[in-house]
N, C-alpha and C. Protein backbone atom coordinates (compact mmCIF):
# COMPACT_ATOMS: atom_id res chain seq x y z
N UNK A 1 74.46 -80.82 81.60
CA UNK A 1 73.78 -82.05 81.91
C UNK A 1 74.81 -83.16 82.02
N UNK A 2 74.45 -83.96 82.71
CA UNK A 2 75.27 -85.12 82.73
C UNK A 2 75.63 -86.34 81.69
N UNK A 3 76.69 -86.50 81.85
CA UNK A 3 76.30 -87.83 80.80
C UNK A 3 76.06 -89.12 81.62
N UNK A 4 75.04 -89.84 80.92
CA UNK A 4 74.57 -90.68 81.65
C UNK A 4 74.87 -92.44 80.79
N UNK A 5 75.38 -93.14 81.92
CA UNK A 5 76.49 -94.21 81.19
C UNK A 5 74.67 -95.64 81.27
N UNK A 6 74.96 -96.14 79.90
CA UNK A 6 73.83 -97.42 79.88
C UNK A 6 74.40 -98.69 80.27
N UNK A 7 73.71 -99.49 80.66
CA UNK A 7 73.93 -100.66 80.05
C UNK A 7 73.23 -101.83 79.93
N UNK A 8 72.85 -103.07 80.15
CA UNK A 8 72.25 -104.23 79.69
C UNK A 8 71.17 -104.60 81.48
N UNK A 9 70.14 -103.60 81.06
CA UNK A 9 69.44 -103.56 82.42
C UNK A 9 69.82 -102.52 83.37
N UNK A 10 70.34 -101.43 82.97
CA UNK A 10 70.90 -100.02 83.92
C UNK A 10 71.00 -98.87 83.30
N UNK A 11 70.68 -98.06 83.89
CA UNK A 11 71.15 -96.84 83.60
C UNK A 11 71.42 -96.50 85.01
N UNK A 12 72.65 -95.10 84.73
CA UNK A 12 73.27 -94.40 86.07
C UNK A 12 73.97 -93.23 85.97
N UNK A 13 74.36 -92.49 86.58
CA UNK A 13 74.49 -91.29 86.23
C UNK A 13 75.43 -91.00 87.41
N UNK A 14 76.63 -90.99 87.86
CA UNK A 14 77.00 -90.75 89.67
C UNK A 14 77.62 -89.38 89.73
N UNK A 15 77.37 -88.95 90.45
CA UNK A 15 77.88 -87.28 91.04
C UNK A 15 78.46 -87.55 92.51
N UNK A 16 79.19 -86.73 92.99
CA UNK A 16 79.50 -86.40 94.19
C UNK A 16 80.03 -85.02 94.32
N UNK A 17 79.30 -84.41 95.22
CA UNK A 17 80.17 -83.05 95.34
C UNK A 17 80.49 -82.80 96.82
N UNK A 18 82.05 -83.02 96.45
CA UNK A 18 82.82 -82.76 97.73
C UNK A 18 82.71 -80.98 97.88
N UNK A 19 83.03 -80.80 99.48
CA UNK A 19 83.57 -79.42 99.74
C UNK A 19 84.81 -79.58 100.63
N UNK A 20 86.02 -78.98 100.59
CA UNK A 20 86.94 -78.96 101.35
C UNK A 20 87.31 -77.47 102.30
N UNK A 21 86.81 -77.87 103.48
CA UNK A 21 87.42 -76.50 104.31
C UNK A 21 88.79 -76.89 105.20
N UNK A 22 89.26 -75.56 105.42
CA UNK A 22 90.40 -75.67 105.98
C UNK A 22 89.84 -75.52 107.52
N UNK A 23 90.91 -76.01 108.23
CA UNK A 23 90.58 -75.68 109.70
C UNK A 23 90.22 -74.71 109.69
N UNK A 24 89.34 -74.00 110.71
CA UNK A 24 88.87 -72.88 111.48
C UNK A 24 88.44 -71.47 110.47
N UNK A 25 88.53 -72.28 109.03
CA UNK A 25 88.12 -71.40 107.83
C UNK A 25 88.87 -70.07 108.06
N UNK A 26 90.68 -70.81 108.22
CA UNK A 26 91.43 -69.54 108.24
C UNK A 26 91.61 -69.68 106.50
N UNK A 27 92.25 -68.34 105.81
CA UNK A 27 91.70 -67.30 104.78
C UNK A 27 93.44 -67.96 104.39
N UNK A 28 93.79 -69.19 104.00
CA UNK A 28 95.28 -69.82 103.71
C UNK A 28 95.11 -69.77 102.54
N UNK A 29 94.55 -70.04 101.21
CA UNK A 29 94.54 -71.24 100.10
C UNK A 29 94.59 -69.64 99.17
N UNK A 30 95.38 -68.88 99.50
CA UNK A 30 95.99 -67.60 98.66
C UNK A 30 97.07 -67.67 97.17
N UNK A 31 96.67 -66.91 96.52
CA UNK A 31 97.85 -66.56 95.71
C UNK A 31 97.60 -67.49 94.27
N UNK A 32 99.33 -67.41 93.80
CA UNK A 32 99.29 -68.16 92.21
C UNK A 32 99.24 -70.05 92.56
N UNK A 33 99.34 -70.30 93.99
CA UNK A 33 99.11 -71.68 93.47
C UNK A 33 97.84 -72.30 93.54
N UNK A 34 96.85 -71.42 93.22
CA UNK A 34 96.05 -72.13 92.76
C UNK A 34 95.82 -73.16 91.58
N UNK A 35 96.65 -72.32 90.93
CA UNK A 35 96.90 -73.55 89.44
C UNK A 35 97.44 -74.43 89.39
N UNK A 36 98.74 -74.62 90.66
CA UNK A 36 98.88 -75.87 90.78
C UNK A 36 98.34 -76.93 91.09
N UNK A 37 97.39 -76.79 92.27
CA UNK A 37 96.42 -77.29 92.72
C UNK A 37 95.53 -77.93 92.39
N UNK A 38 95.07 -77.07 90.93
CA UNK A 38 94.33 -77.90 90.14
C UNK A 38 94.73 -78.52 89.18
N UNK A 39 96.38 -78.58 89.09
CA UNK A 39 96.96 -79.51 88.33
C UNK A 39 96.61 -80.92 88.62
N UNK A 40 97.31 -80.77 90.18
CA UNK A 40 97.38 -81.61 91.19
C UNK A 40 95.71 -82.80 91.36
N UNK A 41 94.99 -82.14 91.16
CA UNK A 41 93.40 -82.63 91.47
C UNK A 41 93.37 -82.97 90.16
N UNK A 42 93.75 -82.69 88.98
CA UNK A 42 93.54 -83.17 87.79
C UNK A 42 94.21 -84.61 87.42
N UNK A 43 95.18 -84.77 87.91
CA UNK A 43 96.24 -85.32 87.90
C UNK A 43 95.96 -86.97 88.40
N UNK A 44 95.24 -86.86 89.92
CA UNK A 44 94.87 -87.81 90.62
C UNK A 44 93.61 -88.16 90.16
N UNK A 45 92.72 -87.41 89.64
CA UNK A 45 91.75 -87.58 89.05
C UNK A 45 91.71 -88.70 87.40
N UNK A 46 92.73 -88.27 87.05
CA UNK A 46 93.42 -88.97 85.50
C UNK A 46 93.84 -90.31 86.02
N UNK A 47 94.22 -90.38 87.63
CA UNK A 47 95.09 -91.85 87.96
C UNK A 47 94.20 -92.67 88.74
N UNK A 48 93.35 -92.05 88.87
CA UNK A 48 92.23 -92.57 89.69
C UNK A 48 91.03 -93.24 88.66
N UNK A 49 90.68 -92.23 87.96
CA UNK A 49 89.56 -92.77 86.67
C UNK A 49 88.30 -92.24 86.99
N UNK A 50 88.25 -90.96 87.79
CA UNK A 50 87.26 -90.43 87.41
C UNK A 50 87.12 -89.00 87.00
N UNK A 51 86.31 -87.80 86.85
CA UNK A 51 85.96 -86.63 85.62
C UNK A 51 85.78 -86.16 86.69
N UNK A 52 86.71 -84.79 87.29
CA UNK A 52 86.10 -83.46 87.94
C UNK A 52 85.56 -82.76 86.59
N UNK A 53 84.14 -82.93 86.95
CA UNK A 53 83.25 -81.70 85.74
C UNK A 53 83.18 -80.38 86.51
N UNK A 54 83.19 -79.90 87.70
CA UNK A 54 83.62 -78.73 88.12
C UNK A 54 84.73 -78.51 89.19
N UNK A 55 85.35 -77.39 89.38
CA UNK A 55 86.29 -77.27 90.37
C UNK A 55 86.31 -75.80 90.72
N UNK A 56 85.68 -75.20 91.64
CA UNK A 56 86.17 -73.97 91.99
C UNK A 56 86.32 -73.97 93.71
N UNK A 57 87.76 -72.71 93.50
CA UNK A 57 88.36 -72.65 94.94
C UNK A 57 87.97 -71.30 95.29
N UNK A 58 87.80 -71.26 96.88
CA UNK A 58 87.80 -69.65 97.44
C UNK A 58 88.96 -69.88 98.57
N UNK A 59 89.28 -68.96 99.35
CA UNK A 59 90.72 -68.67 99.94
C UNK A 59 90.53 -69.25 101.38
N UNK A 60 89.32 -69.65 101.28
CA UNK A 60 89.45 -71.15 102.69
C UNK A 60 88.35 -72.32 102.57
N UNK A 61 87.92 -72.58 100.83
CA UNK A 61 87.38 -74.05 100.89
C UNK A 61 87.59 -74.45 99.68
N UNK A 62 87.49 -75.53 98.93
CA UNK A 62 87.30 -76.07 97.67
C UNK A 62 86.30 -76.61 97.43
N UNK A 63 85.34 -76.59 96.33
CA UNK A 63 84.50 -77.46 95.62
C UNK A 63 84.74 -78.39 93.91
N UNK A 64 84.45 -79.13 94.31
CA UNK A 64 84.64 -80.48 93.20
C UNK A 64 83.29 -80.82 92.97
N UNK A 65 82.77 -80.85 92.00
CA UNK A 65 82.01 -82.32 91.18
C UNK A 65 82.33 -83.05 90.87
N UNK A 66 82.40 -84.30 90.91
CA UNK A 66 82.97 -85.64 89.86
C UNK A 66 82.06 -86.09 89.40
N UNK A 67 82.45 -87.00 88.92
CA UNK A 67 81.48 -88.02 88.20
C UNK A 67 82.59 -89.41 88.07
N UNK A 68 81.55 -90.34 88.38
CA UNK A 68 82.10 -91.72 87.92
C UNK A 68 81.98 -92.26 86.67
């Protein structure tokens, strides 16, 4: 479940779920760097200020949840 942020006349809750494909859903996004990757998305995520609550990759798209 989400956590859901209050405040003085609000409540809100924000999601977005991106998908990332590669061109022409060629079969690229192989191998051990996947972990970098999600270093990488963690990383910008930490500098940015918002929560990937999910992240899974297949070998030609990515999915993210965030939350604000």
């Amino acid at each position: 479940m989400a956590e859901v942020k209050q405040g003085r006349g609000y409540v809100y809750s924000i999601q977005y779920h991106i998908v990332w494909c590669v061109k022409y859903r060629h079969k690229v996004l192989l191998g051990d760097s996947d972990n970098k990757r999600k270093e990488i998305r963690n990383q910008i995520a930490t500098d940015n200020g918002f929560t990937i609550s999910e992240m899974e990759s297949d070998c030609d798209h990515v999915h993210l949840l965030i939350r604000l």
